[in-house]
N, C-alpha and C. Protein backbone atom coordinates (compact mmCIF):
# COMPACT_ATOMS: atom_id res chain seq x y z
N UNK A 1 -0.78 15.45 -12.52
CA UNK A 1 -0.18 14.13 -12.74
C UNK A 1 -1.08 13.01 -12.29
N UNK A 2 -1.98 13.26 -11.35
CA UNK A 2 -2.28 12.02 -10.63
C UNK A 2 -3.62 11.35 -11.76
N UNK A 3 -3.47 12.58 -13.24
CA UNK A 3 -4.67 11.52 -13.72
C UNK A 3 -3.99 10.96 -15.16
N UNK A 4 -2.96 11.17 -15.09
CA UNK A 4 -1.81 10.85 -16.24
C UNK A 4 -1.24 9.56 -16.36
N UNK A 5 -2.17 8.51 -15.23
CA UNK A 5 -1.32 7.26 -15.46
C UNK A 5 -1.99 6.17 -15.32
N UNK A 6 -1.82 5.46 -15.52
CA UNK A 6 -2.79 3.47 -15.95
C UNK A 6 -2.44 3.18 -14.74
N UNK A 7 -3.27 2.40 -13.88
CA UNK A 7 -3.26 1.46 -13.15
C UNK A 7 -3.36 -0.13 -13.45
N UNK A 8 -2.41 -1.10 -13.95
CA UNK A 8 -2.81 -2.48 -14.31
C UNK A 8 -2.30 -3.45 -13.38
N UNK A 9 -2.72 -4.68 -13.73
CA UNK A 9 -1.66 -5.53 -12.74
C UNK A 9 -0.24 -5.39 -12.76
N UNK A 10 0.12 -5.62 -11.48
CA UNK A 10 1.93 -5.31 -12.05
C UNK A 10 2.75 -6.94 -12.50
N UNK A 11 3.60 -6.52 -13.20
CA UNK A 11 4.27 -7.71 -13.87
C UNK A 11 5.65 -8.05 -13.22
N UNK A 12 6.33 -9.18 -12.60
CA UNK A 12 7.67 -9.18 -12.25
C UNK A 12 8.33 -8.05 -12.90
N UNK A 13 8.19 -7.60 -14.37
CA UNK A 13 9.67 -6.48 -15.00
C UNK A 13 8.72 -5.22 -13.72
N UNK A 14 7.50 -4.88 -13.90
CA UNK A 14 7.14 -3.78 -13.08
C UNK A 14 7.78 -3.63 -11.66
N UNK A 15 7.81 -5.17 -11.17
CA UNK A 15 8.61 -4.97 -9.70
C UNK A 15 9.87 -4.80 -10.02
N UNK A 16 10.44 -5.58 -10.62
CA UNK A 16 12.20 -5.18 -10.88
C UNK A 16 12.22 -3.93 -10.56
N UNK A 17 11.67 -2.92 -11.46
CA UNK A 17 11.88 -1.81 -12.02
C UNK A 17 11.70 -0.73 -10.71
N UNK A 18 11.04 -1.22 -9.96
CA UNK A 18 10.91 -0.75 -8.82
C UNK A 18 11.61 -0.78 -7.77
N UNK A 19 12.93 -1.74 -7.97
CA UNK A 19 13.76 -1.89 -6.97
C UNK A 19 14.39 -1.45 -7.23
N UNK A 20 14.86 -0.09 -8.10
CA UNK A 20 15.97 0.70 -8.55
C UNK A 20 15.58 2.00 -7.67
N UNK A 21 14.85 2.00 -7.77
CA UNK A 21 14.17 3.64 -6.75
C UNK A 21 13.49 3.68 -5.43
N UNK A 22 13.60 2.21 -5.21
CA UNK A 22 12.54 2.10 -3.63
C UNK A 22 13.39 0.83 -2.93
N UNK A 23 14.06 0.87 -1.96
CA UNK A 23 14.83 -0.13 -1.49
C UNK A 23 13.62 -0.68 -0.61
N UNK A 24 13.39 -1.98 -0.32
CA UNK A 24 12.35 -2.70 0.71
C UNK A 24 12.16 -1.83 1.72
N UNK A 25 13.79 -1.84 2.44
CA UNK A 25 13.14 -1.17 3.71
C UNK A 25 13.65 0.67 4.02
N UNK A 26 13.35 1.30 2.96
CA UNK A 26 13.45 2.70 2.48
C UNK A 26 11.66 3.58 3.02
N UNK A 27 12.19 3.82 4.23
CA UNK A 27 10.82 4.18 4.58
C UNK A 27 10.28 5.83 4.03
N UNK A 28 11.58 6.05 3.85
CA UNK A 28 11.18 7.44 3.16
C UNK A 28 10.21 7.50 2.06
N UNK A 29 10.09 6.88 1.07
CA UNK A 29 9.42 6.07 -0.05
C UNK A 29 8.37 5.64 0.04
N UNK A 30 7.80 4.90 0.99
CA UNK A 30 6.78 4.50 1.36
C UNK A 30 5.65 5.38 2.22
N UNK A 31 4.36 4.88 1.20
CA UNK A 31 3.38 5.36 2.08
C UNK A 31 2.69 4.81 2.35
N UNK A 32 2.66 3.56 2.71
CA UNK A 32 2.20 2.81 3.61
C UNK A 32 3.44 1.29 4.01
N UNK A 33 3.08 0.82 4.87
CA UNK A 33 4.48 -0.10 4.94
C UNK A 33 3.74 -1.85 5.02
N UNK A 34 4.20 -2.67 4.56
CA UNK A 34 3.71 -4.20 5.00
C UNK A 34 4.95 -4.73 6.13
N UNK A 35 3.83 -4.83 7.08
CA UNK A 35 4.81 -5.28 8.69
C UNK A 35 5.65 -6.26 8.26
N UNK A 36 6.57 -6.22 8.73
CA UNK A 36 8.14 -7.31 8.48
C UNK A 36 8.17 -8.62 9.69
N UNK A 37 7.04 -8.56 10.44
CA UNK A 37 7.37 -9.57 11.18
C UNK A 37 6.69 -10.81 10.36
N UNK A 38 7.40 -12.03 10.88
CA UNK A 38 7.17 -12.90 9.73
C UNK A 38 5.84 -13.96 10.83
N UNK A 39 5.66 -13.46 11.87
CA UNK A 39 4.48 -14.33 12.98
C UNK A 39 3.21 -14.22 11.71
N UNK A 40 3.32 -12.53 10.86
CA UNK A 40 2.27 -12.66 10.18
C UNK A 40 1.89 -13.41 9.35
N UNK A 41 2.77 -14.23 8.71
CA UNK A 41 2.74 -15.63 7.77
C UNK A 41 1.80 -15.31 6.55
N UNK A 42 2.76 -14.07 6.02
CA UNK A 42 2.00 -14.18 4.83
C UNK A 42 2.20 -14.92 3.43
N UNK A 43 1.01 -15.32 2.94
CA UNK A 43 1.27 -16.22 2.27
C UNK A 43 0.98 -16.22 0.66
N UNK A 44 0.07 -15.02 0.60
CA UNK A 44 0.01 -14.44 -0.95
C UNK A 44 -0.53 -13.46 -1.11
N UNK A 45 -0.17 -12.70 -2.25
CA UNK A 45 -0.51 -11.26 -2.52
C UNK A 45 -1.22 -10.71 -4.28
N UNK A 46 -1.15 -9.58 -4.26
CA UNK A 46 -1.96 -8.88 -5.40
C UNK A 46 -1.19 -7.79 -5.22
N UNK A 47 -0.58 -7.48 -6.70
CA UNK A 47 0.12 -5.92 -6.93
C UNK A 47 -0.51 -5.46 -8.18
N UNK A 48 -0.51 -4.19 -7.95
CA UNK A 48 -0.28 -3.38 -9.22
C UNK A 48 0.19 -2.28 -9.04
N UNK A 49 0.61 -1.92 -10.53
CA UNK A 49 1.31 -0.98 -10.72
C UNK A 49 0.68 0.46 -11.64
N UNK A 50 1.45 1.48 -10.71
CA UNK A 50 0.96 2.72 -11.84
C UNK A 50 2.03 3.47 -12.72
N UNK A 51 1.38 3.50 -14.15
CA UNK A 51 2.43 3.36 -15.20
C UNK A 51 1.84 4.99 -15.70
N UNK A 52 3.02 5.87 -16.08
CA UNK A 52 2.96 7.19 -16.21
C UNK A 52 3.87 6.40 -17.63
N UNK A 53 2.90 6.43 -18.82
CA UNK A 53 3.80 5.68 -20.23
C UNK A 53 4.16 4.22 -19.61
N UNK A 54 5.39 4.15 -20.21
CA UNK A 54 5.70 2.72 -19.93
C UNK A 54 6.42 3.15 -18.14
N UNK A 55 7.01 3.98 -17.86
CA UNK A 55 7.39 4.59 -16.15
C UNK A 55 7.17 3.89 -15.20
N UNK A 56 7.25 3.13 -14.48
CA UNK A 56 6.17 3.01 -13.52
C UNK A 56 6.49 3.67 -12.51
N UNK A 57 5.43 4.54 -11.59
CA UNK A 57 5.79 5.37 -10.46
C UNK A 57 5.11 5.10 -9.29
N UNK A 58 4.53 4.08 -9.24
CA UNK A 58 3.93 3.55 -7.84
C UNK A 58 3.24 2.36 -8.27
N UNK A 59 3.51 1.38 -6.72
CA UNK A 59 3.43 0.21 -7.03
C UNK A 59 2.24 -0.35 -5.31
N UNK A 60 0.91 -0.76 -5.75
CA UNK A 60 0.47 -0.70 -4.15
C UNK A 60 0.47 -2.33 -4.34
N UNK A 61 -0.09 -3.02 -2.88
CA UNK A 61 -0.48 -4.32 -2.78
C UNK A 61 -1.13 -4.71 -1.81
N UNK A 62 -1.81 -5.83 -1.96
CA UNK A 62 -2.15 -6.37 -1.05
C UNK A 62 -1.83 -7.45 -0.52
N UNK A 63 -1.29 -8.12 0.97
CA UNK A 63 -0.97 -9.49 0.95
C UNK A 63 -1.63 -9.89 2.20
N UNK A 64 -1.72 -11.41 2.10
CA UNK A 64 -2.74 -11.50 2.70
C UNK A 64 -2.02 -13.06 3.88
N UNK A 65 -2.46 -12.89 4.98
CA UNK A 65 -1.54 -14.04 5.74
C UNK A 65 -2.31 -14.80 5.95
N UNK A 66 -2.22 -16.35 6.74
CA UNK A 66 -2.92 -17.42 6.79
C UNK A 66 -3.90 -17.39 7.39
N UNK A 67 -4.57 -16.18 7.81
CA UNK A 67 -6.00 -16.09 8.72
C UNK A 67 -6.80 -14.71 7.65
N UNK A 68 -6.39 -15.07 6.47
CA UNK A 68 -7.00 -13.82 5.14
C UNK A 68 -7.19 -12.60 5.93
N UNK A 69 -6.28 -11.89 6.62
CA UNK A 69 -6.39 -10.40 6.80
C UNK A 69 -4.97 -10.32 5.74
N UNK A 70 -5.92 -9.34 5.18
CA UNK A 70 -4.92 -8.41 3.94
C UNK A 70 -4.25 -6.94 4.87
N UNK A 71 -2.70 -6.84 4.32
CA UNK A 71 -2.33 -5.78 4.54
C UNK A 71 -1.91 -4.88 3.30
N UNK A 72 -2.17 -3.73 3.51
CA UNK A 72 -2.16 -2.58 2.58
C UNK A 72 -0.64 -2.10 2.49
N UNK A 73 0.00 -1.77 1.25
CA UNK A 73 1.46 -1.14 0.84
C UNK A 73 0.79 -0.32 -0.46
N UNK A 74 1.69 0.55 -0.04
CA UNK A 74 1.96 1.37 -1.24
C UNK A 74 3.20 2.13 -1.85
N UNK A 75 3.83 2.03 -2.77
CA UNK A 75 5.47 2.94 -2.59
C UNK A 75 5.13 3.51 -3.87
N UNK A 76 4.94 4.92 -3.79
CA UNK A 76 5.32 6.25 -5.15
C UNK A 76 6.49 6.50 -5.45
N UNK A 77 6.94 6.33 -6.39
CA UNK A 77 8.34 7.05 -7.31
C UNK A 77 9.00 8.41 -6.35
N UNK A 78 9.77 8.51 -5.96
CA UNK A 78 10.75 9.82 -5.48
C UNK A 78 10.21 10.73 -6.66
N UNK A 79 10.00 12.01 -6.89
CA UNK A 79 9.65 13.04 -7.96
C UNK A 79 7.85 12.85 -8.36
N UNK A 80 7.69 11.90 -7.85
CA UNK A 80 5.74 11.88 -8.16
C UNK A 80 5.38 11.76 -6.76
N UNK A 81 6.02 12.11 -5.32
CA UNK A 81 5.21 12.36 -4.09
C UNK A 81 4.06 13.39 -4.36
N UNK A 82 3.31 13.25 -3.81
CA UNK A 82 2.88 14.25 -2.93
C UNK A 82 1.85 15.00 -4.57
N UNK A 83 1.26 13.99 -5.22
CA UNK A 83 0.09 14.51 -6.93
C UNK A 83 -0.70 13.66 -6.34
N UNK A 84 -1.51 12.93 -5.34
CA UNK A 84 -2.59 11.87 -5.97
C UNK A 84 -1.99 11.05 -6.10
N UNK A 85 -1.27 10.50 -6.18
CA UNK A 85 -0.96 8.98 -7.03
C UNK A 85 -1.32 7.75 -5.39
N UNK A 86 -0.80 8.11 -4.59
CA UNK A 86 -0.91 6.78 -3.58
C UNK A 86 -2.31 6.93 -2.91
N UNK A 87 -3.07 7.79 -3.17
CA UNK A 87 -4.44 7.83 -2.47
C UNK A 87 -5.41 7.36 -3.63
N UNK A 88 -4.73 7.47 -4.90
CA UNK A 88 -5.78 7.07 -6.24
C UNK A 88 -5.43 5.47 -6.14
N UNK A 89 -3.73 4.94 -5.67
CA UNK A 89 -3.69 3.58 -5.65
C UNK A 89 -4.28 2.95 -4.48
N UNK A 90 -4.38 3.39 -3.34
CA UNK A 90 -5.02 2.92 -2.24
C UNK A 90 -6.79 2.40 -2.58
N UNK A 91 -7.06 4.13 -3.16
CA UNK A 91 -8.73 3.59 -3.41
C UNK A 91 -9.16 2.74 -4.44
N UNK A 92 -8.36 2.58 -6.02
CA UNK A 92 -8.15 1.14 -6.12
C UNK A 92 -7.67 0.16 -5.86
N UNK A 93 -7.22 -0.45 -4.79
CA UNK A 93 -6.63 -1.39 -4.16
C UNK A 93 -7.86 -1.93 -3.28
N UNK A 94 -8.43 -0.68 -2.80
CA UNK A 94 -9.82 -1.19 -2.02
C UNK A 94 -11.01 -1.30 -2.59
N UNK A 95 -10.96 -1.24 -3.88
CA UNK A 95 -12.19 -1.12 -4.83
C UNK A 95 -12.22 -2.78 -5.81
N UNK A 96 -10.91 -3.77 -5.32
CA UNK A 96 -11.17 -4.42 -5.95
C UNK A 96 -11.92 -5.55 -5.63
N UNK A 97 -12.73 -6.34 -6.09
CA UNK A 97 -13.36 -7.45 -5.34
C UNK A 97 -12.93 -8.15 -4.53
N UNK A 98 -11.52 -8.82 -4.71
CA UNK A 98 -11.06 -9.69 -3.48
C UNK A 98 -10.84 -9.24 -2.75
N UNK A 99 -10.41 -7.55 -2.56
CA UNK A 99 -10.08 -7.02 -1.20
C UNK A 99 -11.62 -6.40 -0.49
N UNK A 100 -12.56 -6.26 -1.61
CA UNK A 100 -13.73 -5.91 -0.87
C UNK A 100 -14.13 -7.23 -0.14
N UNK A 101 -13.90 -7.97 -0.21
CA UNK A 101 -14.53 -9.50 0.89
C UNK A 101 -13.82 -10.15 1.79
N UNK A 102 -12.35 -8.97 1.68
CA UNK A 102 -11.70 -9.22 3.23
C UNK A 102 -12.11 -8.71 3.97
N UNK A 103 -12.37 -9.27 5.21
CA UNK A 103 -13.27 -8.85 6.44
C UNK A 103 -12.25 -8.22 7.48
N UNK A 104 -11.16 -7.89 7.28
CA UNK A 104 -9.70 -7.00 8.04
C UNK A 104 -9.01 -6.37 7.35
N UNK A 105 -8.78 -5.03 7.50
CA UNK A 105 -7.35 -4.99 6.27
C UNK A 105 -6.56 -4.38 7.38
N UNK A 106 -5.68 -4.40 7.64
CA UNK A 106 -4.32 -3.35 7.88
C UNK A 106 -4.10 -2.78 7.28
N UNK A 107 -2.45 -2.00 7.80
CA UNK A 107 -1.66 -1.21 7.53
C UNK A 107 -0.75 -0.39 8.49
N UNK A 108 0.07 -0.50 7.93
CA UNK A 108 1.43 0.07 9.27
C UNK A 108 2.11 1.56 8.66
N UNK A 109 2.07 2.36 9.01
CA UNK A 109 2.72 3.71 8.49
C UNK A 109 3.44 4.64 9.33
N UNK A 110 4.77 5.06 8.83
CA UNK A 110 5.57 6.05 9.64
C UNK A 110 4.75 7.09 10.37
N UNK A 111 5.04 7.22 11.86
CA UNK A 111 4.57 8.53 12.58
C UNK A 111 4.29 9.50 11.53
N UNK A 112 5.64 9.92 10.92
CA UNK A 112 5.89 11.38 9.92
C UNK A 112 5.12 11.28 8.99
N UNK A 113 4.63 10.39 8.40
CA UNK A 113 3.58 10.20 7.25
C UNK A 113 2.02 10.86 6.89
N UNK A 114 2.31 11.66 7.46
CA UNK A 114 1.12 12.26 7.52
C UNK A 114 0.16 11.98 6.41
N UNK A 115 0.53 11.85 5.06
CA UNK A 115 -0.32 12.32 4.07
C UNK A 115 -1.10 10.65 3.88
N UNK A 116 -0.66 9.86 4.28
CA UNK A 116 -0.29 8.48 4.27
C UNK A 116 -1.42 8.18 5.43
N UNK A 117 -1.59 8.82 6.66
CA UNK A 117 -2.50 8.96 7.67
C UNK A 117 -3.88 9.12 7.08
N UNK A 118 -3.71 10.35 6.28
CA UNK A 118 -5.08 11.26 5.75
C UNK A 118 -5.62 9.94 4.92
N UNK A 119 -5.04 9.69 4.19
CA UNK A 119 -5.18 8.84 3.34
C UNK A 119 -5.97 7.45 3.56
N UNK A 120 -5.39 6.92 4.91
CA UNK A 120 -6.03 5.54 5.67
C UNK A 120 -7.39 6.05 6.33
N UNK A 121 -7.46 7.27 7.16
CA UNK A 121 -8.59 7.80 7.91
C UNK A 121 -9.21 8.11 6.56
N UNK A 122 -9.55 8.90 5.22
CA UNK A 122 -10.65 8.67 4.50
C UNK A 122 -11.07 7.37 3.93
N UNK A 123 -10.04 6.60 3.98
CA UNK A 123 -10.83 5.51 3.37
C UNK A 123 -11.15 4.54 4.39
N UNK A 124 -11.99 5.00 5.55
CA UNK A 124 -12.23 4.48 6.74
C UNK A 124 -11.32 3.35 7.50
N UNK A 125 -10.04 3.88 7.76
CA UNK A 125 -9.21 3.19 8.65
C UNK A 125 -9.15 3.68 10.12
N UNK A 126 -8.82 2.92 11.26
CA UNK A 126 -9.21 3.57 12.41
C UNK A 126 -7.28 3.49 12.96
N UNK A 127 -6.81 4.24 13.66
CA UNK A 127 -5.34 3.96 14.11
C UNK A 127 -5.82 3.00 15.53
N UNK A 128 -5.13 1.52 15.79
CA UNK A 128 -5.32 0.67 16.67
C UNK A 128 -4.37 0.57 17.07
N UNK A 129 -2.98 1.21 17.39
CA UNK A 129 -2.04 1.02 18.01
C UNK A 129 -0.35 1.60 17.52
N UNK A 130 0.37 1.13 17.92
CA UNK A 130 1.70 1.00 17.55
C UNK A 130 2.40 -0.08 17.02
N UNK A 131 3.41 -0.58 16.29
CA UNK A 131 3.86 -1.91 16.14
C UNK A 131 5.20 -1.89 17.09
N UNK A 132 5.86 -2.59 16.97
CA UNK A 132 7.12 -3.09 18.02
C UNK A 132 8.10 -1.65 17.33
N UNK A 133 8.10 -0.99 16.11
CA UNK A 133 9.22 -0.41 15.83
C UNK A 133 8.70 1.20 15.85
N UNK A 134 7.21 1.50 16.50
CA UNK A 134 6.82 2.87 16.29
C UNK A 134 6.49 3.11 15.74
N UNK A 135 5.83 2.15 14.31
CA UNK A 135 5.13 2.89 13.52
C UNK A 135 3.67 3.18 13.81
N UNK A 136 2.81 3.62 12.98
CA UNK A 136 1.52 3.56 14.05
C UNK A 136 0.56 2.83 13.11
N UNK A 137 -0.36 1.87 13.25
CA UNK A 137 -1.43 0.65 13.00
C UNK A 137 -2.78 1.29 12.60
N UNK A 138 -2.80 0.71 11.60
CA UNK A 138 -4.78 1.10 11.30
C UNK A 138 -5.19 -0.38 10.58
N UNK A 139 -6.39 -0.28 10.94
CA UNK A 139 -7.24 -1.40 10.86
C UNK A 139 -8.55 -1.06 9.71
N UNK A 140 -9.18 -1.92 9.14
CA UNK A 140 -10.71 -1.38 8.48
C UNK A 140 -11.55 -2.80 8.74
N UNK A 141 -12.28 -2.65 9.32
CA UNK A 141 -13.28 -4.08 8.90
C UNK A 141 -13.73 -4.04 7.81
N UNK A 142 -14.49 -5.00 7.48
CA UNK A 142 -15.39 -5.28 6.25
C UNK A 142 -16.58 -3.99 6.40
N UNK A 143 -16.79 -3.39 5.00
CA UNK A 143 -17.39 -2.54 5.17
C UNK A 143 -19.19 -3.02 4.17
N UNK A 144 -19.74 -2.85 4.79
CA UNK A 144 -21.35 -3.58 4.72
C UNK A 144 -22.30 -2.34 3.77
């Protein structure tokens, strides 16, 4: 499956469509999470979506707060876990130019997430902590 599907920009209907199978704060769903505290002041973002046909089954992003550190999300479709799909959206998410010339990225991910872990540590993320709710923190600098 994980080579069965388009990656394009996503379109408002792509997000709609996504709020039928992934509630915001549905952590089960997610493999990677964008922190909810609002100190982060974020202020704009970049999505896309991956379309299995017209389907869409995962949706990653980037958003970025008033000091341009981008944070990393990703949410796969329930029934397409666990093929490729959020490690193929991650490494395009980081392959695109504007996120290659952020000089920080985050990302916040459930303890249990293991695959979600693997995923941040190959694409050179380092774990820098905990957030206020236990999830655990990875960081990437700008990579030269």
């Amino acid at each position: 499956m994980a080579d069965d599907f388009n990656i394009v920009v996503a379109s408002p209907r792509h997000l709609s469509l996504v709020e039928t199978w992934a509630g915001r704060n549905e952590a089960t769903h997610t493999l990677l999470k964008t922190p909810r505290d609002p100190s982060h002041g974020t202020s704009s973002g970049q999505y896309w979506a991956a379309l299995n046909g017209q389907e869409v089954v995962a949706i990653a992003s980037i958003e970025l707060n008033s000091e341009h550190v981008g944070y990393v999300n990703c949410v796969v479709k329930p029934g397409y876990l666990r093929q490729g799909i959020g490690s193929r959206m991650i490494e395009y998410v980081l392959s695109q130019p504007s996120v290659k010339n952020l000089a920080h990225l985050h990302a916040v991910v459930d303890p249990t997430n293991i695959a979600a872990q693997k995923i941040l540590n190959k694409d050179g993320f380092s774990r820098v902590g905990n957030d206020e709710n236990g999830n655990l923190e990875f960081a990437r600098h700008a990579q030269k």
